[in-house]
PDB file of N, CA and C in Angstrom:
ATOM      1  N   UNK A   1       1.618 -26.927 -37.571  1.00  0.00           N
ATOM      2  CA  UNK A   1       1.663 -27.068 -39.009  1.00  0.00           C
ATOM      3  C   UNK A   1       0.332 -26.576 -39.583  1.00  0.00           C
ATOM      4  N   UNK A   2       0.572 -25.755 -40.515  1.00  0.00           N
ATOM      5  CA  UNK A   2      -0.670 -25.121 -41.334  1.00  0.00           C
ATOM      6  C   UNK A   2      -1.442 -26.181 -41.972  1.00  0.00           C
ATOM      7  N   UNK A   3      -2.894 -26.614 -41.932  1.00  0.00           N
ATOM      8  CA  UNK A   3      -3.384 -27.428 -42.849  1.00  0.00           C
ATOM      9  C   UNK A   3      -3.994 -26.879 -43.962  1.00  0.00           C
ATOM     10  N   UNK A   4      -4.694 -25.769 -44.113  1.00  0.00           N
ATOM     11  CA  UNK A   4      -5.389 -24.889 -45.155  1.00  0.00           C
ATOM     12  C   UNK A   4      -5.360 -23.349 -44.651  1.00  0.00           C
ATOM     13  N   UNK A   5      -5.510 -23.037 -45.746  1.00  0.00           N
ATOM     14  CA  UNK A   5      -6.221 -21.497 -45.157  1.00  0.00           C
ATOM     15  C   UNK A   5      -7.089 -21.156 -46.629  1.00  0.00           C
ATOM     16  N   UNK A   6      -8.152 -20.490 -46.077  1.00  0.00           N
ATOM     17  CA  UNK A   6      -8.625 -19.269 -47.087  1.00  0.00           C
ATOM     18  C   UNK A   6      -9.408 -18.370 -47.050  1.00  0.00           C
ATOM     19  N   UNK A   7      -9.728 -17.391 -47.631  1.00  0.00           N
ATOM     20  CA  UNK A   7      -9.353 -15.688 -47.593  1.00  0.00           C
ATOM     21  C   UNK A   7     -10.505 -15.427 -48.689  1.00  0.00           C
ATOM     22  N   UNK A   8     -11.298 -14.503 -48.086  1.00  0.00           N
ATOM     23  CA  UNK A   8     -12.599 -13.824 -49.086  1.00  0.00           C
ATOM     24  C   UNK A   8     -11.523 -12.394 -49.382  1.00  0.00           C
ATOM     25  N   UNK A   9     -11.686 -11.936 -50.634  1.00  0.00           N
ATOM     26  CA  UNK A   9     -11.343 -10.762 -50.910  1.00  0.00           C
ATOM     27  C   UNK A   9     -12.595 -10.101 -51.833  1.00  0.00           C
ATOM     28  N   UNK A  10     -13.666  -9.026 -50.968  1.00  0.00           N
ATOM     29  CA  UNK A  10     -14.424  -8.310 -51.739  1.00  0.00           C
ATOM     30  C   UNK A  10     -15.694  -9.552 -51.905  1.00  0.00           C
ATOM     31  N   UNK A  11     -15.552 -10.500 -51.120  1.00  0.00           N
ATOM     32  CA  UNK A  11     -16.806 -11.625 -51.529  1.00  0.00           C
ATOM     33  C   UNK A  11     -16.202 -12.815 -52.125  1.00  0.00           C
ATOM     34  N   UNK A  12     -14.805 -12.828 -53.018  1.00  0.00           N
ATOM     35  CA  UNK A  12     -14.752 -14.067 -53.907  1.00  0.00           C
ATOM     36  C   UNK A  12     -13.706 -14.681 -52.823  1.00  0.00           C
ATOM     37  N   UNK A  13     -14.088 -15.632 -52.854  1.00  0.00           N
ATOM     38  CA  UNK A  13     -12.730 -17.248 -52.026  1.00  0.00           C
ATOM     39  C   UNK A  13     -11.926 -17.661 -52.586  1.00  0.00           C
ATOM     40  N   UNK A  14     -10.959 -17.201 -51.798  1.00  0.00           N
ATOM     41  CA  UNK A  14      -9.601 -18.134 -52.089  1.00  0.00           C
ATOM     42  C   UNK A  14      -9.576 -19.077 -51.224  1.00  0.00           C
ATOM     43  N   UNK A  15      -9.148 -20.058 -51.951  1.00  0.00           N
ATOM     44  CA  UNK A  15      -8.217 -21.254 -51.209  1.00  0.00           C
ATOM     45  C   UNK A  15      -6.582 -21.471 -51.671  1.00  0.00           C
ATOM     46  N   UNK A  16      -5.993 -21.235 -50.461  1.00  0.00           N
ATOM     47  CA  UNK A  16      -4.605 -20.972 -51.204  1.00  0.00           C
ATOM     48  C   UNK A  16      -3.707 -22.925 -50.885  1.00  0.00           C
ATOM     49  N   UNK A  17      -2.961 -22.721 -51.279  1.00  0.00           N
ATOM     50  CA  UNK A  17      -1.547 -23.609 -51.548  1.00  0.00           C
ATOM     51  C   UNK A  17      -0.785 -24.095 -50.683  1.00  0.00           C
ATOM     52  N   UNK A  18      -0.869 -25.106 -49.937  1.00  0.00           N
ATOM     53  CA  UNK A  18       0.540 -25.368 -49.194  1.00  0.00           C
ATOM     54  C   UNK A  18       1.807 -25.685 -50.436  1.00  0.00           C
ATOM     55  N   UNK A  19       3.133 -24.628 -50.427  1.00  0.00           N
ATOM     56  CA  UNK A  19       4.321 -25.042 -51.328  1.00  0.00           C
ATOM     57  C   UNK A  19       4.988 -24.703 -50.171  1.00  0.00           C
ATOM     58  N   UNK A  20       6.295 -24.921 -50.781  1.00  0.00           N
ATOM     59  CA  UNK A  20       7.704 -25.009 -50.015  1.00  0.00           C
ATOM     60  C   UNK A  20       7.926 -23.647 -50.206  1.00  0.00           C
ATOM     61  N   UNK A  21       8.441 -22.695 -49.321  1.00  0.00           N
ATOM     62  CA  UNK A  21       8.457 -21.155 -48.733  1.00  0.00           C
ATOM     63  C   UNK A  21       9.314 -20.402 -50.234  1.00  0.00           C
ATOM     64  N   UNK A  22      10.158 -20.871 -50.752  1.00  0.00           N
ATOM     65  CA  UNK A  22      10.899 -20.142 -52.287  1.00  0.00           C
ATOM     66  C   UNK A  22      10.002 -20.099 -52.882  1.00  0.00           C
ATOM     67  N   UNK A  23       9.301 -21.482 -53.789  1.00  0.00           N
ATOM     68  CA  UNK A  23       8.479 -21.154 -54.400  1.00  0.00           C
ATOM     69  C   UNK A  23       7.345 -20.256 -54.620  1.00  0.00           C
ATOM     70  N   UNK A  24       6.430 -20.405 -53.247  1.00  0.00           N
ATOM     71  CA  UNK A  24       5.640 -19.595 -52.572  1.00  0.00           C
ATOM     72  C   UNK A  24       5.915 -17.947 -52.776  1.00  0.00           C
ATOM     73  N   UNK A  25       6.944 -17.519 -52.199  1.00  0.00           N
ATOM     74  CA  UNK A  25       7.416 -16.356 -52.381  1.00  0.00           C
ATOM     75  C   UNK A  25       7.434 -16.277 -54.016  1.00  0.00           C
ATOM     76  N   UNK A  26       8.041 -16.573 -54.771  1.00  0.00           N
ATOM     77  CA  UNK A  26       8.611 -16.421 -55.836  1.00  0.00           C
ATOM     78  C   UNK A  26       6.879 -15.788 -56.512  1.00  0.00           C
ATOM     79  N   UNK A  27       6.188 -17.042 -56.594  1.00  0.00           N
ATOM     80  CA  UNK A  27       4.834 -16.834 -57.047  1.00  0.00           C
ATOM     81  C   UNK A  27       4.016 -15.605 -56.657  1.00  0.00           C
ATOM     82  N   UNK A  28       3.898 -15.308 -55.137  1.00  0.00           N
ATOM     83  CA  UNK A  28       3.584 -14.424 -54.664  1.00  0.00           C
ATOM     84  C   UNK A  28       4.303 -12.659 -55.703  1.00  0.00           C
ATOM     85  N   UNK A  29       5.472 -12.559 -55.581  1.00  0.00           N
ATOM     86  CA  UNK A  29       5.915 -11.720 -56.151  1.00  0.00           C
ATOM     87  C   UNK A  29       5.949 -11.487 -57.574  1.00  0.00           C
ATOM     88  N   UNK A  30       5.588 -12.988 -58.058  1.00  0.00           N
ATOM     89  CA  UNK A  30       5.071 -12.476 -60.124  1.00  0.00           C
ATOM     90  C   UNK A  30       3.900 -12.231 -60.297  1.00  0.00           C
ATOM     91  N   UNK A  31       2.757 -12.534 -58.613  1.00  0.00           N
ATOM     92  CA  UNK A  31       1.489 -11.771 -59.257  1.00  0.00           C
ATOM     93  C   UNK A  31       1.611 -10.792 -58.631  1.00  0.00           C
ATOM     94  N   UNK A  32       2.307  -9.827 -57.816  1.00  0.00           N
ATOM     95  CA  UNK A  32       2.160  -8.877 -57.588  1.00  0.00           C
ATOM     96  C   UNK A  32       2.944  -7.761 -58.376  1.00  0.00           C
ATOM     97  N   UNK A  33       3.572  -7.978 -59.152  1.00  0.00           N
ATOM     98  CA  UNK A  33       4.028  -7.884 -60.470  1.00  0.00           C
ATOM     99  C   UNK A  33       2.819  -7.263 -61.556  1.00  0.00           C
ATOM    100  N   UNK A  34       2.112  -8.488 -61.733  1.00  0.00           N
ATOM    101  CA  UNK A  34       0.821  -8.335 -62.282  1.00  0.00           C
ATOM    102  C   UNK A  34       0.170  -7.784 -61.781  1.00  0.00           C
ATOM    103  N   UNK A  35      -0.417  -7.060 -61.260  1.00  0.00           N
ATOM    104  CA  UNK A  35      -1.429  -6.143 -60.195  1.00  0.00           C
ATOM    105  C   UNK A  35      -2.466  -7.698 -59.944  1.00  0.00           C
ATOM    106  N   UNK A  36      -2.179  -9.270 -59.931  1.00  0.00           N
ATOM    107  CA  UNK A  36      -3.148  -9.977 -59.651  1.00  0.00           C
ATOM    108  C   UNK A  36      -3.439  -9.782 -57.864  1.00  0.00           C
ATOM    109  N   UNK A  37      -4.132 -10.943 -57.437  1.00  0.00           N
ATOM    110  CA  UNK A  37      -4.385 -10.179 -56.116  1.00  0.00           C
ATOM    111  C   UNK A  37      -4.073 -11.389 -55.253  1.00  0.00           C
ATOM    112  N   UNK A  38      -2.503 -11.530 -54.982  1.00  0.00           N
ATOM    113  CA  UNK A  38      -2.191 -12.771 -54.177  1.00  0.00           C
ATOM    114  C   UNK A  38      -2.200 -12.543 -52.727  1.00  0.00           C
ATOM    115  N   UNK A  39      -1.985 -13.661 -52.053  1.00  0.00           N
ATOM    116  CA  UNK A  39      -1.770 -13.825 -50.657  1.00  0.00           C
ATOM    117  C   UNK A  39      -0.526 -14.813 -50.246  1.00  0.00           C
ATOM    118  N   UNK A  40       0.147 -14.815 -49.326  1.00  0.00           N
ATOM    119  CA  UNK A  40       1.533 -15.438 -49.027  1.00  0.00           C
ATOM    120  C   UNK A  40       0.934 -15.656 -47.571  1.00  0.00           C
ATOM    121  N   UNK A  41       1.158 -16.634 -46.897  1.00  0.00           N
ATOM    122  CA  UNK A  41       1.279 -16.729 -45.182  1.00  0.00           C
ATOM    123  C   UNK A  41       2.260 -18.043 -45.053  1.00  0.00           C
ATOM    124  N   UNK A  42       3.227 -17.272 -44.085  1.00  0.00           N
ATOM    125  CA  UNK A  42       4.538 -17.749 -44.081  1.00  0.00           C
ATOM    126  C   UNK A  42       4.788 -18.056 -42.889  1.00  0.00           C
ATOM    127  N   UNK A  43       5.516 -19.065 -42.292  1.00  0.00           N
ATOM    128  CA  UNK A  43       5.718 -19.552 -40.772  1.00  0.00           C
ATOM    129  C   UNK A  43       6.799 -18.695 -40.650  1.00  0.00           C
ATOM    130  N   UNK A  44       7.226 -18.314 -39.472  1.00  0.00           N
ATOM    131  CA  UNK A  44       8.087 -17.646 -39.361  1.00  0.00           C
ATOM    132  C   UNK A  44       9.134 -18.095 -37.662  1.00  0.00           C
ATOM    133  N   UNK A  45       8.410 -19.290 -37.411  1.00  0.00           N
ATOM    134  CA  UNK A  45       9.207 -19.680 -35.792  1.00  0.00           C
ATOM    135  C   UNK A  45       8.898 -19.865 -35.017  1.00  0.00           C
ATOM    136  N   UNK A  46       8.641 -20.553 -34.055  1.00  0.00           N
ATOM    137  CA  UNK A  46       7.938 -20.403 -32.877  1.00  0.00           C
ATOM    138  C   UNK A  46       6.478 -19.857 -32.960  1.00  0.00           C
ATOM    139  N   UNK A  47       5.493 -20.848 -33.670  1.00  0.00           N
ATOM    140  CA  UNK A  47       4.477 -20.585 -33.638  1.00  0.00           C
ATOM    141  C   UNK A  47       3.543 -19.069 -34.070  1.00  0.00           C
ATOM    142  N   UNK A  48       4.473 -18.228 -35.175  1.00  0.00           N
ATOM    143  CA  UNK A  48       4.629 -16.990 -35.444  1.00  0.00           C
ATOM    144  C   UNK A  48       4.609 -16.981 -37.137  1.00  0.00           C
ATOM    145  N   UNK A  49       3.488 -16.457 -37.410  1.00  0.00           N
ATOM    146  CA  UNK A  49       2.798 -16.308 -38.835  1.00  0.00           C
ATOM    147  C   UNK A  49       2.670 -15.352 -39.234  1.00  0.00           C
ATOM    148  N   UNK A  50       3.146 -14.989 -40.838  1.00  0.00           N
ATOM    149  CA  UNK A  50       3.006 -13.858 -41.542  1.00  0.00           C
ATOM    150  C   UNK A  50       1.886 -14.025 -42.226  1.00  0.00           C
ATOM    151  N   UNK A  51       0.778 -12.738 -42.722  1.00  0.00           N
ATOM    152  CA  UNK A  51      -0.087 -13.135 -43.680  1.00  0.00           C
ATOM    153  C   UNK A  51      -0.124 -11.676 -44.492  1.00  0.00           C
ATOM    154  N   UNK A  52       0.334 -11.692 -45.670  1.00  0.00           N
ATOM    155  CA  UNK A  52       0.510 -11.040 -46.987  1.00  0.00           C
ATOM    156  C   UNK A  52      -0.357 -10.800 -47.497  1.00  0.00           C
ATOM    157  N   UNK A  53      -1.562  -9.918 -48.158  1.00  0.00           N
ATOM    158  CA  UNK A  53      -2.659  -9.775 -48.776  1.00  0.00           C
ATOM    159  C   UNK A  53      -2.773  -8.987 -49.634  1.00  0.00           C
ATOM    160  N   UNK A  54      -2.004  -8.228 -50.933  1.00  0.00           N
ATOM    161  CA  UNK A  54      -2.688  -7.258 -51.618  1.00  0.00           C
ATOM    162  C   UNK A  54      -3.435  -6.887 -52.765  1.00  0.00           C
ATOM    163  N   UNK A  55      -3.688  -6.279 -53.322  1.00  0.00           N
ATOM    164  CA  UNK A  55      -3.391  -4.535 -52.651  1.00  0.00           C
ATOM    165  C   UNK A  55      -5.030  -4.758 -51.685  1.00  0.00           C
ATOM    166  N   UNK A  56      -5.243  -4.169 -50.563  1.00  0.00           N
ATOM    167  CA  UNK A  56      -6.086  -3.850 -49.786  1.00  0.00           C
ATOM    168  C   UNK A  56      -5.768  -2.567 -49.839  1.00  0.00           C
ATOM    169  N   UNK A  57      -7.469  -1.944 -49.885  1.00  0.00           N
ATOM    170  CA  UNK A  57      -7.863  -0.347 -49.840  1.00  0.00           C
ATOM    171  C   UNK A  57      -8.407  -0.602 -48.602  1.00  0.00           C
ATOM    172  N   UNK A  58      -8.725   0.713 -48.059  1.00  0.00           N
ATOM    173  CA  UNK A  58     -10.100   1.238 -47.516  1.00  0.00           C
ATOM    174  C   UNK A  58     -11.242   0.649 -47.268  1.00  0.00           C
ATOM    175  N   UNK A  59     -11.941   0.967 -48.432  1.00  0.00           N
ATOM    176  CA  UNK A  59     -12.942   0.304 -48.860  1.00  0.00           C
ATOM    177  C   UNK A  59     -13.275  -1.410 -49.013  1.00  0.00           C
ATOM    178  N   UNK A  60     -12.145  -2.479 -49.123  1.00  0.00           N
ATOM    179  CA  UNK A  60     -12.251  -3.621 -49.093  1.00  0.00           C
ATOM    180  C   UNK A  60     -12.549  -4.153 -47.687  1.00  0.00           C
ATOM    181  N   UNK A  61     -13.285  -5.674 -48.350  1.00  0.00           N
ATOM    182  CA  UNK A  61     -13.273  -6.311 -47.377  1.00  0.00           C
ATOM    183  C   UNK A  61     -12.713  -7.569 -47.034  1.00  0.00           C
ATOM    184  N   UNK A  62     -11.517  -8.209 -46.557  1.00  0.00           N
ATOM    185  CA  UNK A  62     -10.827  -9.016 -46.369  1.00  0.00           C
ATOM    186  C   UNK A  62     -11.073  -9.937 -44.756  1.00  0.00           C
ATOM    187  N   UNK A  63     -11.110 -11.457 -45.332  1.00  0.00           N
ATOM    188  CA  UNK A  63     -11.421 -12.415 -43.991  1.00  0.00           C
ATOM    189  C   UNK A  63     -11.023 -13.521 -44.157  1.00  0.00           C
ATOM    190  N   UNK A  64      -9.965 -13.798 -43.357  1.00  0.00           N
ATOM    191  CA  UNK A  64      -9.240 -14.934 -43.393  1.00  0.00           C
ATOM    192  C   UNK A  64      -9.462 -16.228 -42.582  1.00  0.00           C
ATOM    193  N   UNK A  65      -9.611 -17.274 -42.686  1.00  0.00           N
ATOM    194  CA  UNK A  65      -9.557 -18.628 -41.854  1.00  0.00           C
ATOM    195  C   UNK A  65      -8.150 -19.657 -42.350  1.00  0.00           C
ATOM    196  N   UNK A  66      -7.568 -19.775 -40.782  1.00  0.00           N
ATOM    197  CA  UNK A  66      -6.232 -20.182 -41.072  1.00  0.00           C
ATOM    198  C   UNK A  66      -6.894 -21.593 -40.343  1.00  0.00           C
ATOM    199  N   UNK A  67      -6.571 -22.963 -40.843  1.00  0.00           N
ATOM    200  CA  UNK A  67      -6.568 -24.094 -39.674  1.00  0.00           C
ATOM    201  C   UNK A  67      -4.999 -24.426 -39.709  1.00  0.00           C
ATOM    202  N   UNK A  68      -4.938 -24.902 -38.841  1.00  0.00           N
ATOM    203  CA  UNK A  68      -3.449 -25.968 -38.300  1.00  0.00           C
ATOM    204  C   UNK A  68      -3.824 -26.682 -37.259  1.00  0.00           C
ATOM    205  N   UNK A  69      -2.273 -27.640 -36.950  1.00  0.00           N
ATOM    206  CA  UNK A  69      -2.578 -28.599 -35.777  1.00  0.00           C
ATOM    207  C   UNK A  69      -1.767 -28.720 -35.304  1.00  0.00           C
ATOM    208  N   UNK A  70      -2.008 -28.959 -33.970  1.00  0.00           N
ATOM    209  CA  UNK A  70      -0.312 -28.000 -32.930  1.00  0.00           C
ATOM    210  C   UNK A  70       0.544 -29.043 -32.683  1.00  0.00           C
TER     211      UNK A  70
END
């Protein structure tokens, strides 16, 4: 089970959200809508994690810390 995660994009910190996976998505996709700059990480089964980040260039720098507890 995920307990936190969060994610430097370009220097600034996120701390993102534990929600229930619709919502999550849903949100995810109205700021990317917005050109805002979300992140989604999604369980996916058997100990198997998605992590969503955009828009990432080139040039960015992106760093994530996921905790959980098995």
């Amino acid at each position: 089970m995920i307990t936190s995660m969060v994610y430097w994009f370009n220097g600034q910190r996120y701390e993102a959200e534990i929600r229930e996976r619709q919502e999550a998505i849903a949100d995810y996709n109205e700021k990317i809508s917005k050109w805002l700059d979300p992140a989604l990480l999604e369980y996916l089964g058997d100990n198997l994690f998605r992590l969503s980040i955009v828009p990432v260039n080139a040039l960015s720098e992106v760093r994530t810390e996921i905790t959980y507890v098995n």
